[in-house]
Structures are given as structure tokens and as C-alpha cells.
Protein backbone atom coordinates (compact mmCIF):
# COMPACT_ATOMS: atom_id res chain seq x y z
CA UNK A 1 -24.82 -82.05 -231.23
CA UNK A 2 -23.28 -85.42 -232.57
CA UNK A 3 -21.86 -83.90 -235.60
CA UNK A 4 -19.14 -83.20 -234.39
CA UNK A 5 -16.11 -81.33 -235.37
CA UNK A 6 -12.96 -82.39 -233.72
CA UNK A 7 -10.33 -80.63 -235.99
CA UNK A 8 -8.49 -78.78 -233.27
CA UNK A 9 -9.57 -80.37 -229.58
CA UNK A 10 -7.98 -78.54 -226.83
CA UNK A 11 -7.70 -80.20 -223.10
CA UNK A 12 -7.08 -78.31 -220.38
CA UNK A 13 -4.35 -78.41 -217.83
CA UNK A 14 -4.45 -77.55 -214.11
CA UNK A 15 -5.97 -74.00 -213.80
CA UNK A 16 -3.94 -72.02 -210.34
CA UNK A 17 -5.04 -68.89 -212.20
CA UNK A 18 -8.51 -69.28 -212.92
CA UNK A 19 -8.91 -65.97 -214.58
CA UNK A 20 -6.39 -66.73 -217.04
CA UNK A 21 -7.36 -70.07 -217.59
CA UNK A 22 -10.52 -69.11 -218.49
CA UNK A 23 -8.88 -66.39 -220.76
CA UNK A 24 -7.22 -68.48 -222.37
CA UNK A 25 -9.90 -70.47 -223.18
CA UNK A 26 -11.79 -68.19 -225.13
CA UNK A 27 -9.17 -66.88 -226.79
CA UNK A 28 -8.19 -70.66 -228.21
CA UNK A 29 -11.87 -70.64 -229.29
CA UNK A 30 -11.64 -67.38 -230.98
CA UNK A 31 -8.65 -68.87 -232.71
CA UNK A 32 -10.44 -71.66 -233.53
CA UNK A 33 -10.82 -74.46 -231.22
CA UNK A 34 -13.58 -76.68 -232.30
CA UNK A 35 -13.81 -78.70 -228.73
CA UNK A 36 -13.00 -77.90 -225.26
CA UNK A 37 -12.19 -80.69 -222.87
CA UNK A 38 -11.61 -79.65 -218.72
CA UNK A 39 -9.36 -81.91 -217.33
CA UNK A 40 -8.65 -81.96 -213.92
CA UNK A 41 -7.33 -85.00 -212.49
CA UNK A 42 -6.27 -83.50 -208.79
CA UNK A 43 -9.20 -80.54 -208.33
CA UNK A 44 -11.90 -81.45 -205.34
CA UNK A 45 -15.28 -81.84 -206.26
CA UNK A 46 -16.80 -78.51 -205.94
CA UNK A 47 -13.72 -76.71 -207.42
CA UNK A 48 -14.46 -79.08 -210.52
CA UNK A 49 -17.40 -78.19 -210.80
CA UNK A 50 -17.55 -74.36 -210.08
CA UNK A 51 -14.81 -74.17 -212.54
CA UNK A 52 -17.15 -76.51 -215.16
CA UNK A 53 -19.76 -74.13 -214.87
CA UNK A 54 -17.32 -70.93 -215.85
CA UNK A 55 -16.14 -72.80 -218.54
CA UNK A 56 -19.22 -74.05 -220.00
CA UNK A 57 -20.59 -70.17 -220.00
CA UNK A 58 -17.81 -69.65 -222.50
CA UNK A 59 -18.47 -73.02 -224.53
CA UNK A 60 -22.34 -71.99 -224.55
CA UNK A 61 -21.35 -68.38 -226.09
CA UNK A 62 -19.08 -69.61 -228.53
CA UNK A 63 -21.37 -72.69 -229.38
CA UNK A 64 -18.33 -75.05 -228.84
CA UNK A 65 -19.10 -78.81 -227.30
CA UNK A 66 -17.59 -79.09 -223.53
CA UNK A 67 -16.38 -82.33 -222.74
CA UNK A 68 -15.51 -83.36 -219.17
CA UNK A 69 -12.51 -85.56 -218.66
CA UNK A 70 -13.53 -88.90 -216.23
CA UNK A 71 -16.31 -87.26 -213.78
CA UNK A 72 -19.15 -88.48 -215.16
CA UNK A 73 -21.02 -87.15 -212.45
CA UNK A 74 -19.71 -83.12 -213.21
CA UNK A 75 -20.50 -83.72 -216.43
CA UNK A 76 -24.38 -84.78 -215.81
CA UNK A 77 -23.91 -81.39 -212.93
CA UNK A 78 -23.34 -78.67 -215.19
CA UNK A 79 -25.26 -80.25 -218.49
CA UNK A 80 -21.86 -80.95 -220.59
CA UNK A 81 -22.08 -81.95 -224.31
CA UNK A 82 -20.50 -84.75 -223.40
CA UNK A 83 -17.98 -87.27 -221.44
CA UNK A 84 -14.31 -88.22 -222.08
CA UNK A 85 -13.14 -91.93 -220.15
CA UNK A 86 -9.61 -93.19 -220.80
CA UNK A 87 -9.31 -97.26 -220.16
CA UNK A 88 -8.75 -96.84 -216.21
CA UNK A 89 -11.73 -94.59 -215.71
CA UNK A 90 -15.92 -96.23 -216.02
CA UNK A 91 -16.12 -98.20 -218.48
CA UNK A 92 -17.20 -96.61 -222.09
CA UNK A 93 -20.54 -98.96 -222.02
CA UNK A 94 -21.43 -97.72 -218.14
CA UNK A 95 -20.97 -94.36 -218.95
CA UNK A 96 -22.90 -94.65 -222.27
CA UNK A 97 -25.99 -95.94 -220.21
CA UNK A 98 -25.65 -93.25 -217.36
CA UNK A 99 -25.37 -90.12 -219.65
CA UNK A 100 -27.34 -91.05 -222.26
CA UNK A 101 -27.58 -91.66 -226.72
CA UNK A 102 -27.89 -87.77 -227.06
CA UNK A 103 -24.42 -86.75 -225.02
CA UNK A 104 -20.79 -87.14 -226.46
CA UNK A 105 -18.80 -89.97 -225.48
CA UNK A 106 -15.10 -90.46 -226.08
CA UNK A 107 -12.41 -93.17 -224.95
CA UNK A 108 -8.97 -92.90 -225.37
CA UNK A 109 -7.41 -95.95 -226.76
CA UNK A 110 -3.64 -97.00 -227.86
CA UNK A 111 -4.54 -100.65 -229.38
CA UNK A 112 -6.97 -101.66 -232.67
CA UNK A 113 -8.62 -103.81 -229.92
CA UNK A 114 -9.19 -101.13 -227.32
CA UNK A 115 -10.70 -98.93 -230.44
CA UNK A 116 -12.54 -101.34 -231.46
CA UNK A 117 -14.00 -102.19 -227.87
CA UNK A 118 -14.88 -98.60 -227.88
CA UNK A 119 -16.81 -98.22 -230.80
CA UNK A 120 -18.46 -101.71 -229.90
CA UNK A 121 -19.68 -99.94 -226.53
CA UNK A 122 -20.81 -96.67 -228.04
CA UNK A 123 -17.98 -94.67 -228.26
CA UNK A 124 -18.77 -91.43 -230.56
CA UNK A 125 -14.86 -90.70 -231.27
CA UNK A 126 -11.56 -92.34 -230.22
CA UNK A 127 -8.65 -90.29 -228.40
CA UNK A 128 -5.14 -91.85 -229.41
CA UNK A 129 -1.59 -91.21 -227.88
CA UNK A 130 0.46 -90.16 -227.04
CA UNK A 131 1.59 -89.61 -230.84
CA UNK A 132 4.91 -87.67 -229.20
CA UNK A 133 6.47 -87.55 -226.01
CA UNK A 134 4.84 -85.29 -223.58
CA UNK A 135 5.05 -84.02 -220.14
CA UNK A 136 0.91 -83.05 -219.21
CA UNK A 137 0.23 -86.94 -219.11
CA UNK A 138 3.56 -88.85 -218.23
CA UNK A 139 1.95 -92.43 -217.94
CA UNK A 140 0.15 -92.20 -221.14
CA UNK A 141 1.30 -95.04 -223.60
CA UNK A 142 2.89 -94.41 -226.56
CA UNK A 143 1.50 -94.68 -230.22
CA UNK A 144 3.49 -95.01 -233.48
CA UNK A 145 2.65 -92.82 -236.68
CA UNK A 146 1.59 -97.05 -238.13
CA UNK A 147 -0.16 -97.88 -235.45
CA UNK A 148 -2.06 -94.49 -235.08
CA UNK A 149 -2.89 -95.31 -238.93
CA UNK A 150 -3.93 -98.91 -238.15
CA UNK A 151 -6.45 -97.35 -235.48
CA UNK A 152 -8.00 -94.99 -237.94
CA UNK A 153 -8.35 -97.87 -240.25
CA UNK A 154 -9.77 -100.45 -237.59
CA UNK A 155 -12.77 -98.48 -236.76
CA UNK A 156 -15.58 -96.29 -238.45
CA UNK A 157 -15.93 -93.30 -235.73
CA UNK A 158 -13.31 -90.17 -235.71
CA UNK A 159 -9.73 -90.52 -234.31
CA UNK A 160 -8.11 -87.61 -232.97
CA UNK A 161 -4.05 -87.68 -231.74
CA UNK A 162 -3.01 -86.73 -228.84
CA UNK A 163 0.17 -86.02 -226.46
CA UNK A 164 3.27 -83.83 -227.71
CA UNK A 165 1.49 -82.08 -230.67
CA UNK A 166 3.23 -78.60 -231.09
CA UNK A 167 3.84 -76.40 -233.90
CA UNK A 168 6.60 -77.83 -235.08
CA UNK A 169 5.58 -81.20 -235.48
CA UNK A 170 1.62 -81.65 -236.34
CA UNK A 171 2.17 -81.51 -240.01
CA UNK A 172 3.82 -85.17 -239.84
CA UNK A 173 0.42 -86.88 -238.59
CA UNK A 174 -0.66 -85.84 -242.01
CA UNK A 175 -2.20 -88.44 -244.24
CA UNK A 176 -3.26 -90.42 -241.29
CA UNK A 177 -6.68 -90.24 -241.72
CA UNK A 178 -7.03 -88.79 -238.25
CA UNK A 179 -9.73 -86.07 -237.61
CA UNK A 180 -8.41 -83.53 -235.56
CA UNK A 181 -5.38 -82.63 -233.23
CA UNK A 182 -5.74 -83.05 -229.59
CA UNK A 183 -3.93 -80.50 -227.42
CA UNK A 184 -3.02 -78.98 -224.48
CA UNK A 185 0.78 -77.47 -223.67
CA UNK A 186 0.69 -75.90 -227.22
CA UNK A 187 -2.39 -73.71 -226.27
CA UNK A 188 -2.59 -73.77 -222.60
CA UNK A 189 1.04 -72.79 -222.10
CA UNK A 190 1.23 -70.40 -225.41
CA UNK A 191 1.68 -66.59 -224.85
CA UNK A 192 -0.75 -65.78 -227.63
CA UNK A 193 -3.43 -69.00 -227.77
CA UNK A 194 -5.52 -67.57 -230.71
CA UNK A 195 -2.55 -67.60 -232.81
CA UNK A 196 -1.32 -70.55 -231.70
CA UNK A 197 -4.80 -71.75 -232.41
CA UNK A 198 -4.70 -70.62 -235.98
CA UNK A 199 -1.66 -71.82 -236.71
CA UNK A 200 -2.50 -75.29 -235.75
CA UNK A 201 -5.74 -75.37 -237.29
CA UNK A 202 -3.74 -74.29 -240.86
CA UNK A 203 -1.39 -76.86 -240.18
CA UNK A 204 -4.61 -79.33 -240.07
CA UNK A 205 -6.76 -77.98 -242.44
CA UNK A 206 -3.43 -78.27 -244.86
């Protein structure tokens, strides 16, 4: 399961409409999403988790990793691939020991020094951003186009970019040695997410 493609990484935002939420999901897949992380900072416990379990059926269909965001614990509930922590959440060493070598472990990190922690403490990929402005995560720091470089450079795991990445402006993290495009608004809040999908994952591949 470790080898791990991360071109186009979608995250999830808030689901109020769980049956299009979950439509949207597949759809992004069938367009090409090559990793599905649920993130739901506000959700209770058991609405986490029933909502895990929906979206793992589709993962497990579609043979597409499913990361959880933070809750270590849903992730260990409904078998995940694997665990996302940002710098305020367990600490990437913790978690390593509690889920285990085999599962996926990423940390999101806006420094060479946190990236570097991170690979240190068995990180299996590195989440940096945000690489635009963006309104799904409004306290996330913000990382230049040199220092996103300076990240990729600083470490020997995968880097994927994250916050603001649309349509209109992925193509200028080319050449940055990155591995894939983190998003959510541009798939999540499209009116057609396999084609958005596509069209992102051309813009990458390109």
C-alpha cells in the first residue's frame, strides 16, 4: 500500500448532504483522484465514523488509499490506509507507533525544519500550504512557490501542495518537484468533479 500515488489528493469538506458528498466522491475518483482524505474537523464521533465507513466502501471499490484527517482513533475504526496529522494534532512519531509501519502517515508542514522533523519521525509524505490563499482552512500558514521548492529539496519522501489550487492556477507549481496536487474547493464545490478531476490531473501530469 506504501507506493503510493499522490498525483491528484482530494480532501474533503464538511458533508450536510451526505448523498452528494459521497457522489461526489466517486465521481472525483472516476476522474481520477489517486487519494481520498475525509476531513471533518466539527462532525461528532459517530457521524465521523458512519460517514468513514461509506466512504471507505467507495475507496475499497475503486482501490484508492483513504486517509483520515487527525482521528487517529476513526482511522484504526474503520481500517483506513492511513492517517493525516497537521503540527497541532498527535504528534507524527505517536501516531506512527499507534497505527503501525504498514499504514500511511502524512504531516503537513510549512518549514524545511517541520519537514524534516516529519520524515525524521516516520512521516511517509509531507502536506505543504497553503501554496494560494484559500477559504476551506483560513488559519493555515502560507507557503511561497521558493520555499515550497526548498521543502521538496530538504527531504527524501513526496511533497504534495495544498490550499487555493484551482484550475486556473496549478500549472504555476510546475517544476517544483512536488508530487501531486492537494485539493478540495476545486472538486468538492465543482458542478462536474470528474472533469474537474481530469482537468487537474492533465494540468499535473503536463
Amino acid at each position: 500500500m506504501k507506493n503510493l500515488d499522490l498525483s491528484l489528493y482530494l480532501v474533503t469538506d464538511k458533508s450536510d448532504d451526505v448523498e452528494k458528498f459521497l457522489n461526489t466522491i466517486e465521481e472525483a475518483i472516476k476522474g481520477g483522484v489517486t487519494v481520498v482524505q475525509i476531513r471533518e474537523k466539527t462532525a461528532d464521533t459517530l457521524d465521523f465514523y458512519n460517514l468513514a465507513l461509506k466512504v471507505k466502501e467507495i475507496t475499497t471499490k475503486y482501490d484508492v488509499p483513504l486517509i483520515i484527517n487527525d482521528r487517529v482513533d476513526i482511522a484504526m475504526a474503520v481500517d483506513a490506509d492511513g492517517v493525516h496529522v497537521g503540527q497541532s494534532d498527535m504528534p507524527c512519531d505517536v501516531t506512527r507507533k499507534l497505527i503501525g509501519e504498514e499504514k500511511i502517515l502524512g504531516v503537513s508542514a510549512a518549514t524545511v525544519q517541520e519537514a524534516k522533523k516529519a520524515q525524521k519521525d516516520g512521516a511517509d509524505y509531507i502536506g505543504t500550504g497553503a501554496v494560494f490563499p484559500t477559504q476551506t482552512k483560513d488559519d493555515a500558514d502560507s507557503v511561497t512557490k521558493e520555499e515550497l521548492e526548498e521543502i521538496v529539496k530538504s527531504i527524501d519522501i513526496p511533497v504534495v501542495a495544498i490550499g487555493g489550487i484551482t484550475l486556473e492556477n496549478a500549472s504555476e507549481l510546475a517544476d517544483t518537484g512536488i508530487k501531486g496536487l492537494s485539493v478540495v474547493s476545486a472538486i468538492m464545490s465543482s458542478e462536474n468533479p470528474k472533469k474537474s478531476s481530469q482537468e487537474l490531473l492533465k494540468i499535473f501530469n503536463s
